[in-house]
PDB file of N, CA and C in Angstrom:
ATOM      1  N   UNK A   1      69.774 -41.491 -64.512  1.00  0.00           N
ATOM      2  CA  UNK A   1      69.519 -40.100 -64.838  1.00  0.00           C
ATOM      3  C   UNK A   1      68.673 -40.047 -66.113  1.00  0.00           C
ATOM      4  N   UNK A   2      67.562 -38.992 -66.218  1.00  0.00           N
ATOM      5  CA  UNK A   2      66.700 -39.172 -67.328  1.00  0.00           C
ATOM      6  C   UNK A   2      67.872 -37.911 -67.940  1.00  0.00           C
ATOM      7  N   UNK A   3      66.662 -38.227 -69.817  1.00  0.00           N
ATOM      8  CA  UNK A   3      67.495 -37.446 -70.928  1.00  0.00           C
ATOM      9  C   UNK A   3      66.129 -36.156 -70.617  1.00  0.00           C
ATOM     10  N   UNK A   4      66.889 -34.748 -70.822  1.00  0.00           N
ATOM     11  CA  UNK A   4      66.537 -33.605 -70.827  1.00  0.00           C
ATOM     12  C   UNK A   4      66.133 -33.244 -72.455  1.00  0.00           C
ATOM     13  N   UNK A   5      64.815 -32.956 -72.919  1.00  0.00           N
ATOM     14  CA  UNK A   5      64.884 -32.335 -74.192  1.00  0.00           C
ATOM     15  C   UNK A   5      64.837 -31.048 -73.658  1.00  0.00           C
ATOM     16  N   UNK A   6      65.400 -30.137 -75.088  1.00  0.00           N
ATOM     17  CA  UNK A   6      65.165 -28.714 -75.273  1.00  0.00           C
ATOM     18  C   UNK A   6      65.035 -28.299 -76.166  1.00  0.00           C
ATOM     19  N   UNK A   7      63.900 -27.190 -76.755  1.00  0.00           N
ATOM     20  CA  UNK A   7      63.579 -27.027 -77.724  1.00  0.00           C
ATOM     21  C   UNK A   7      64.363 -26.133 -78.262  1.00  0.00           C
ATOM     22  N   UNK A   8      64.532 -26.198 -79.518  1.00  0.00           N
ATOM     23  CA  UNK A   8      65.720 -25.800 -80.445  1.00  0.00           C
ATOM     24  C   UNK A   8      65.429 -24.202 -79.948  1.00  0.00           C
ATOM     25  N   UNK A   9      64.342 -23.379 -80.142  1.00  0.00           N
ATOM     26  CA  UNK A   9      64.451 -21.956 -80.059  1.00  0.00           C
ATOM     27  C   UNK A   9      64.992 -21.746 -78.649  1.00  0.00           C
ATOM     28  N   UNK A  10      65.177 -22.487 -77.919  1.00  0.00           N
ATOM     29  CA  UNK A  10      65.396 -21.958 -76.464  1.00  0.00           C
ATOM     30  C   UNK A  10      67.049 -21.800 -76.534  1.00  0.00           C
ATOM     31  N   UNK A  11      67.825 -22.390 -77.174  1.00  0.00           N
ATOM     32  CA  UNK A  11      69.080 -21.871 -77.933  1.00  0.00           C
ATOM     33  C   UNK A  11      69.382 -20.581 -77.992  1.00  0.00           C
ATOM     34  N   UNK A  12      68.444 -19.995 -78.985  1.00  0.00           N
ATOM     35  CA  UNK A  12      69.042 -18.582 -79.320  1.00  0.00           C
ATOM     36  C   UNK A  12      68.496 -17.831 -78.483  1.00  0.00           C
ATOM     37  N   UNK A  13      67.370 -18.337 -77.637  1.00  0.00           N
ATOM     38  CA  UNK A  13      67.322 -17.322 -76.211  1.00  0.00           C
ATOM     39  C   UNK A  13      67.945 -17.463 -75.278  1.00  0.00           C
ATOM     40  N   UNK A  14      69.110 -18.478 -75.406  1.00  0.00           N
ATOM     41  CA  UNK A  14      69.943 -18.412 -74.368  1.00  0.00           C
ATOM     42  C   UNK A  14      71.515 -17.381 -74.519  1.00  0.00           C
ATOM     43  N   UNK A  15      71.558 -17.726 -75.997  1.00  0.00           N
ATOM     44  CA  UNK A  15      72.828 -17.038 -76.776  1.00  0.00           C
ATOM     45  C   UNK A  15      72.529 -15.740 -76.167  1.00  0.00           C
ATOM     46  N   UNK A  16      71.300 -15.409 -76.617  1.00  0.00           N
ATOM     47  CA  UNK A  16      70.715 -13.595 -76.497  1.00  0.00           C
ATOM     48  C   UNK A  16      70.912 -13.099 -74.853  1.00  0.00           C
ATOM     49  N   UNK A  17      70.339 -13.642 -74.047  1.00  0.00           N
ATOM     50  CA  UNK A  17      70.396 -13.671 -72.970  1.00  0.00           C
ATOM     51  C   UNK A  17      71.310 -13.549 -72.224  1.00  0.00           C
ATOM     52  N   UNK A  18      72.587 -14.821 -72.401  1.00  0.00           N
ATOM     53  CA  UNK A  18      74.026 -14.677 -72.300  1.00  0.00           C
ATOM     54  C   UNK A  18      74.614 -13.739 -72.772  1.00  0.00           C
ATOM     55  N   UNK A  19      74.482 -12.858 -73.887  1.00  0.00           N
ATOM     56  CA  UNK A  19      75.172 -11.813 -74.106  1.00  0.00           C
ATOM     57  C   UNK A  19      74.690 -10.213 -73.634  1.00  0.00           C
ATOM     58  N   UNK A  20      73.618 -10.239 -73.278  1.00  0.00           N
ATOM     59  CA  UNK A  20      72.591  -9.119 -72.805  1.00  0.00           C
ATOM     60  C   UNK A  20      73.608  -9.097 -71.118  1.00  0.00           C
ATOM     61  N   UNK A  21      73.169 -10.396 -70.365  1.00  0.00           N
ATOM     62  CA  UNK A  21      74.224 -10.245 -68.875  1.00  0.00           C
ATOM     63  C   UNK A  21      75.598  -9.960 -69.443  1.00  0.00           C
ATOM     64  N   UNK A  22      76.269 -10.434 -70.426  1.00  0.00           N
ATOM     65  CA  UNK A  22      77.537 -10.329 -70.693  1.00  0.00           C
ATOM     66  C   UNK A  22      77.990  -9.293 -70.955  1.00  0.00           C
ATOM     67  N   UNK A  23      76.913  -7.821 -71.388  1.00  0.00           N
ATOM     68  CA  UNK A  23      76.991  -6.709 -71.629  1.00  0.00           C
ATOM     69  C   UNK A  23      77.532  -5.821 -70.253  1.00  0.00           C
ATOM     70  N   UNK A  24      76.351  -6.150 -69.487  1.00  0.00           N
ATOM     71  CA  UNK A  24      76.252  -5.745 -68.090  1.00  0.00           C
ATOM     72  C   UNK A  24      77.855  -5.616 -66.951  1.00  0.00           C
ATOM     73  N   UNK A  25      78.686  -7.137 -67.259  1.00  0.00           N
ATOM     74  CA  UNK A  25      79.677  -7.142 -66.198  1.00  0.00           C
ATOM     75  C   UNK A  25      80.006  -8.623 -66.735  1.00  0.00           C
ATOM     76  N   UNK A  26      81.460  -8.282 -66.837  1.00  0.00           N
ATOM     77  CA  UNK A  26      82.337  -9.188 -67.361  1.00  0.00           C
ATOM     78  C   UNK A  26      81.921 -10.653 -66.707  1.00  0.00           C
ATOM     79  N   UNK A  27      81.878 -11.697 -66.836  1.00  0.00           N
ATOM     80  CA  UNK A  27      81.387 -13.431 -66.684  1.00  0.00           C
ATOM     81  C   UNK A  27      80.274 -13.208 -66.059  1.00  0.00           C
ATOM     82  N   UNK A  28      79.334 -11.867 -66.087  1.00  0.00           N
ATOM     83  CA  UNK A  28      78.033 -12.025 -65.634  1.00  0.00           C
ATOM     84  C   UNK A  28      77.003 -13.362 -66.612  1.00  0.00           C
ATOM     85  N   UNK A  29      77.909 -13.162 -67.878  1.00  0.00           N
ATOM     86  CA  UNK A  29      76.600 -14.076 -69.246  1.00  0.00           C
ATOM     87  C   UNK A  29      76.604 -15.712 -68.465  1.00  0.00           C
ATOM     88  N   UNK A  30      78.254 -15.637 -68.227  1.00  0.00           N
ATOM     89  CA  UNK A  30      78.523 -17.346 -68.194  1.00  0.00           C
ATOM     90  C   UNK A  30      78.121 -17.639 -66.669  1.00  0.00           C
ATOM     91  N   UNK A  31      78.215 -16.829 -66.058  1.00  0.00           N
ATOM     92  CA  UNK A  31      77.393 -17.478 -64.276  1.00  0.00           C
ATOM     93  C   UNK A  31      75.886 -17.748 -65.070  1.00  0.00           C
ATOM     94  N   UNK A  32      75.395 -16.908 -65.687  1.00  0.00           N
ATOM     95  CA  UNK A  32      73.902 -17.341 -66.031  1.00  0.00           C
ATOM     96  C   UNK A  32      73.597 -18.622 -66.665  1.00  0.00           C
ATOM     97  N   UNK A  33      74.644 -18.382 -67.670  1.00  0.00           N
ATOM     98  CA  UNK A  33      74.776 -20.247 -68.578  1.00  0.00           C
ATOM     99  C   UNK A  33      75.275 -21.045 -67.638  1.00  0.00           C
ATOM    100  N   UNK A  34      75.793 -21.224 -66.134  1.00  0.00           N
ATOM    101  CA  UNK A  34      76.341 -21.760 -65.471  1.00  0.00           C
ATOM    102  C   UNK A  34      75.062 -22.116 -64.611  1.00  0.00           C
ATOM    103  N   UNK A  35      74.172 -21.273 -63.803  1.00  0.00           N
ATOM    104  CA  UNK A  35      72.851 -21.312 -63.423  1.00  0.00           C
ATOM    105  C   UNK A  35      71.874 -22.148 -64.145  1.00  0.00           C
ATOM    106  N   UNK A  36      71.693 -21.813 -65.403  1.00  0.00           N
ATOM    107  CA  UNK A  36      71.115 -22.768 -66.477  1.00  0.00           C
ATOM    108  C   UNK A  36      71.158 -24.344 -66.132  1.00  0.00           C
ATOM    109  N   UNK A  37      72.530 -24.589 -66.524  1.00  0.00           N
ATOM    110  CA  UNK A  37      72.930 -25.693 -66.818  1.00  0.00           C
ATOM    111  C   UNK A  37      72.858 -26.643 -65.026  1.00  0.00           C
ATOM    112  N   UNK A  38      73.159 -25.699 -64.063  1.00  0.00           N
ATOM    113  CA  UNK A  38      72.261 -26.671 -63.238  1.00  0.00           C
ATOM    114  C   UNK A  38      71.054 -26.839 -62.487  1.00  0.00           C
ATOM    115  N   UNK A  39      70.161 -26.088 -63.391  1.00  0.00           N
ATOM    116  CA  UNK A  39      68.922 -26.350 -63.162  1.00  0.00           C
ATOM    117  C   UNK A  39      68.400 -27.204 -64.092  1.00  0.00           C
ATOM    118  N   UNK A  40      68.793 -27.277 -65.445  1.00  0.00           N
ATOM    119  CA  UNK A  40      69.198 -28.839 -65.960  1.00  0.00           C
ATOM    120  C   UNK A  40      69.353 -30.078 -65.654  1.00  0.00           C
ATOM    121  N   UNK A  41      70.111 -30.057 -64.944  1.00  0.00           N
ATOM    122  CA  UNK A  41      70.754 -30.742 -63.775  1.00  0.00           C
ATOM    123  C   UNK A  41      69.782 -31.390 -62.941  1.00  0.00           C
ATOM    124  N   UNK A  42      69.554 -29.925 -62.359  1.00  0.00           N
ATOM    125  CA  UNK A  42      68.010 -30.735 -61.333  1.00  0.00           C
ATOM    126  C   UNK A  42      67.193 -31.387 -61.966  1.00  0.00           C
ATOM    127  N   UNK A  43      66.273 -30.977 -63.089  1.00  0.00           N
ATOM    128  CA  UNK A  43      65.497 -31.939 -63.854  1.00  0.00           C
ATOM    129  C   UNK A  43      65.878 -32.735 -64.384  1.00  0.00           C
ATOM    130  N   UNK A  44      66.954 -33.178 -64.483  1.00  0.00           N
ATOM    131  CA  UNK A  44      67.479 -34.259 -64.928  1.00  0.00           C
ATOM    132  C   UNK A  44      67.658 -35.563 -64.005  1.00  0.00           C
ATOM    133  N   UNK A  45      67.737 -35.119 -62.523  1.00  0.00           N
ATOM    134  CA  UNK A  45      68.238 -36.257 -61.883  1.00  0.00           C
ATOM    135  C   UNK A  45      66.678 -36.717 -60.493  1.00  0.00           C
ATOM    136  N   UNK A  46      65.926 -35.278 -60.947  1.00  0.00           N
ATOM    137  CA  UNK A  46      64.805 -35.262 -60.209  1.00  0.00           C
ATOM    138  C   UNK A  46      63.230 -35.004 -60.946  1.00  0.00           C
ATOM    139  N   UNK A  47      63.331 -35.354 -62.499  1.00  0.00           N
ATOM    140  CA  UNK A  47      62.111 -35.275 -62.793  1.00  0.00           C
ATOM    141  C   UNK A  47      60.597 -35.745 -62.085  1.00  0.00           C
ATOM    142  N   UNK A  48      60.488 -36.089 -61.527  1.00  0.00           N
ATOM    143  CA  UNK A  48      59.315 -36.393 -60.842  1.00  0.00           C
ATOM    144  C   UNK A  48      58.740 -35.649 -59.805  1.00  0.00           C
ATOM    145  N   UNK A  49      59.848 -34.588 -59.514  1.00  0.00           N
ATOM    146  CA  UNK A  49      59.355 -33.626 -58.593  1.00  0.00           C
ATOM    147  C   UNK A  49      58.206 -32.672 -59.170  1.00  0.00           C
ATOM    148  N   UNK A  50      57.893 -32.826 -60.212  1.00  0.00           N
ATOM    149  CA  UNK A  50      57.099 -31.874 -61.077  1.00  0.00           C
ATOM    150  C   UNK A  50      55.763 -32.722 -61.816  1.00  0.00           C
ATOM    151  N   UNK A  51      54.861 -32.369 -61.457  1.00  0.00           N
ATOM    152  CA  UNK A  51      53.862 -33.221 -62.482  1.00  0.00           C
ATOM    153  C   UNK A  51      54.138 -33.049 -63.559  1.00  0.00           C
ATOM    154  N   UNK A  52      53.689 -34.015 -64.848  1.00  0.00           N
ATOM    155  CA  UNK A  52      54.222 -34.089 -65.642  1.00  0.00           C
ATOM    156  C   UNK A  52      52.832 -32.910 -66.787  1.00  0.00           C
ATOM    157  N   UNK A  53      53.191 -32.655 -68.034  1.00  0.00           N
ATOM    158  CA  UNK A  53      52.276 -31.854 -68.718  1.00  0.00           C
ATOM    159  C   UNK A  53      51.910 -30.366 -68.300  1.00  0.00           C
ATOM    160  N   UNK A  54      53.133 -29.873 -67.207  1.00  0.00           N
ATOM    161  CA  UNK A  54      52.612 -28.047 -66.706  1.00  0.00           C
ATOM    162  C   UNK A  54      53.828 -27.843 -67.022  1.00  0.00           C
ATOM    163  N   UNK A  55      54.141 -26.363 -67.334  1.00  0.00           N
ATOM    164  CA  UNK A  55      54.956 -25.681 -67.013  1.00  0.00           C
ATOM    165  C   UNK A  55      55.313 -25.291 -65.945  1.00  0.00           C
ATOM    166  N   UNK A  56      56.460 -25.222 -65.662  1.00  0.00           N
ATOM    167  CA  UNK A  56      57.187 -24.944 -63.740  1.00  0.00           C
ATOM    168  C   UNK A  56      58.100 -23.814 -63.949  1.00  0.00           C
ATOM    169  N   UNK A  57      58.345 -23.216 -62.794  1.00  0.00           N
ATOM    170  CA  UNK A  57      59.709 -22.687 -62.962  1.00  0.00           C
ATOM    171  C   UNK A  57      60.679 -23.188 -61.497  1.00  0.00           C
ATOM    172  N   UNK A  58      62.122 -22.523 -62.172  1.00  0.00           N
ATOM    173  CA  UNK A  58      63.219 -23.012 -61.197  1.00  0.00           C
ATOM    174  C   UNK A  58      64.000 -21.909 -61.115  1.00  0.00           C
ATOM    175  N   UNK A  59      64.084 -21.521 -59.541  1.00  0.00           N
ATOM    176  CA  UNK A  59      64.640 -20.272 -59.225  1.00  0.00           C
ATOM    177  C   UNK A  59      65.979 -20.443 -58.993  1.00  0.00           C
ATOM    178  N   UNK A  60      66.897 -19.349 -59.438  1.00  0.00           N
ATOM    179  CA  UNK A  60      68.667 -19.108 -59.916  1.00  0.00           C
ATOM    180  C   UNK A  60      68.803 -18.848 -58.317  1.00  0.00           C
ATOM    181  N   UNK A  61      69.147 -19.583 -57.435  1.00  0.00           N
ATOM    182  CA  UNK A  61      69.592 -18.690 -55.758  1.00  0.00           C
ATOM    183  C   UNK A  61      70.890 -18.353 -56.123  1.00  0.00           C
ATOM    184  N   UNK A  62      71.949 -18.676 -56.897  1.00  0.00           N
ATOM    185  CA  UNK A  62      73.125 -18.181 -56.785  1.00  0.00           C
ATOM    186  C   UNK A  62      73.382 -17.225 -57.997  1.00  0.00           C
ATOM    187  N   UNK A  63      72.417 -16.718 -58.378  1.00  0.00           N
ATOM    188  CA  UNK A  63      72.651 -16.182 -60.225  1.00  0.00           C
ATOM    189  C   UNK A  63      72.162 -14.484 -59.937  1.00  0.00           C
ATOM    190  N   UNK A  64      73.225 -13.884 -59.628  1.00  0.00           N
ATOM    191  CA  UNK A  64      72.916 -11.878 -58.569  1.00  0.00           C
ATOM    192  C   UNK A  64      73.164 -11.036 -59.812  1.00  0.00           C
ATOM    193  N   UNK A  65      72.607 -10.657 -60.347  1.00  0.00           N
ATOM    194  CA  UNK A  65      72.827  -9.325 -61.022  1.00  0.00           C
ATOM    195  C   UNK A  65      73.512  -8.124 -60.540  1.00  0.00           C
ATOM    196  N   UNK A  66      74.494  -7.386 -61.130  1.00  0.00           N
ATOM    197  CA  UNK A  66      75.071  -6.269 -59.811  1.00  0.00           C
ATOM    198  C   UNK A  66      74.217  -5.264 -59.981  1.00  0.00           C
TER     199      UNK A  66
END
């Protein structure tokens, strides 16, 4: 499994973020930090699916807003 960096500011946009859903509907923040963390996951155990030097994104299928 490769090591995942993350850049320090992406922290407090997660804090912010997590508490913005957390506003919305009770463990809405932590399904999102839960979503997060395994899309983490994926790049972690599948980096190569991505050329390396672009930005990508990775879509939440289980992460519903009410």
């Amino acid at each position: 499994m490769f090591s995942v960096e993350i850049h320090p500011a992406v922290y407090a946009e997660l804090e912010y973020s997590r508490a913005w859903y957390e506003e919305r509907a009770d463990t809405l923040g932590i399904q999102f930090l839960d979503e997060v963390n395994k899309a983490i996951e994926i790049v972690r155990e599948s980096p190569l699916m991505w050329p390396r030097d672009k930005d990508h994104d990775i879509l939440f299928t289980d992460f519903h807003t009410p």
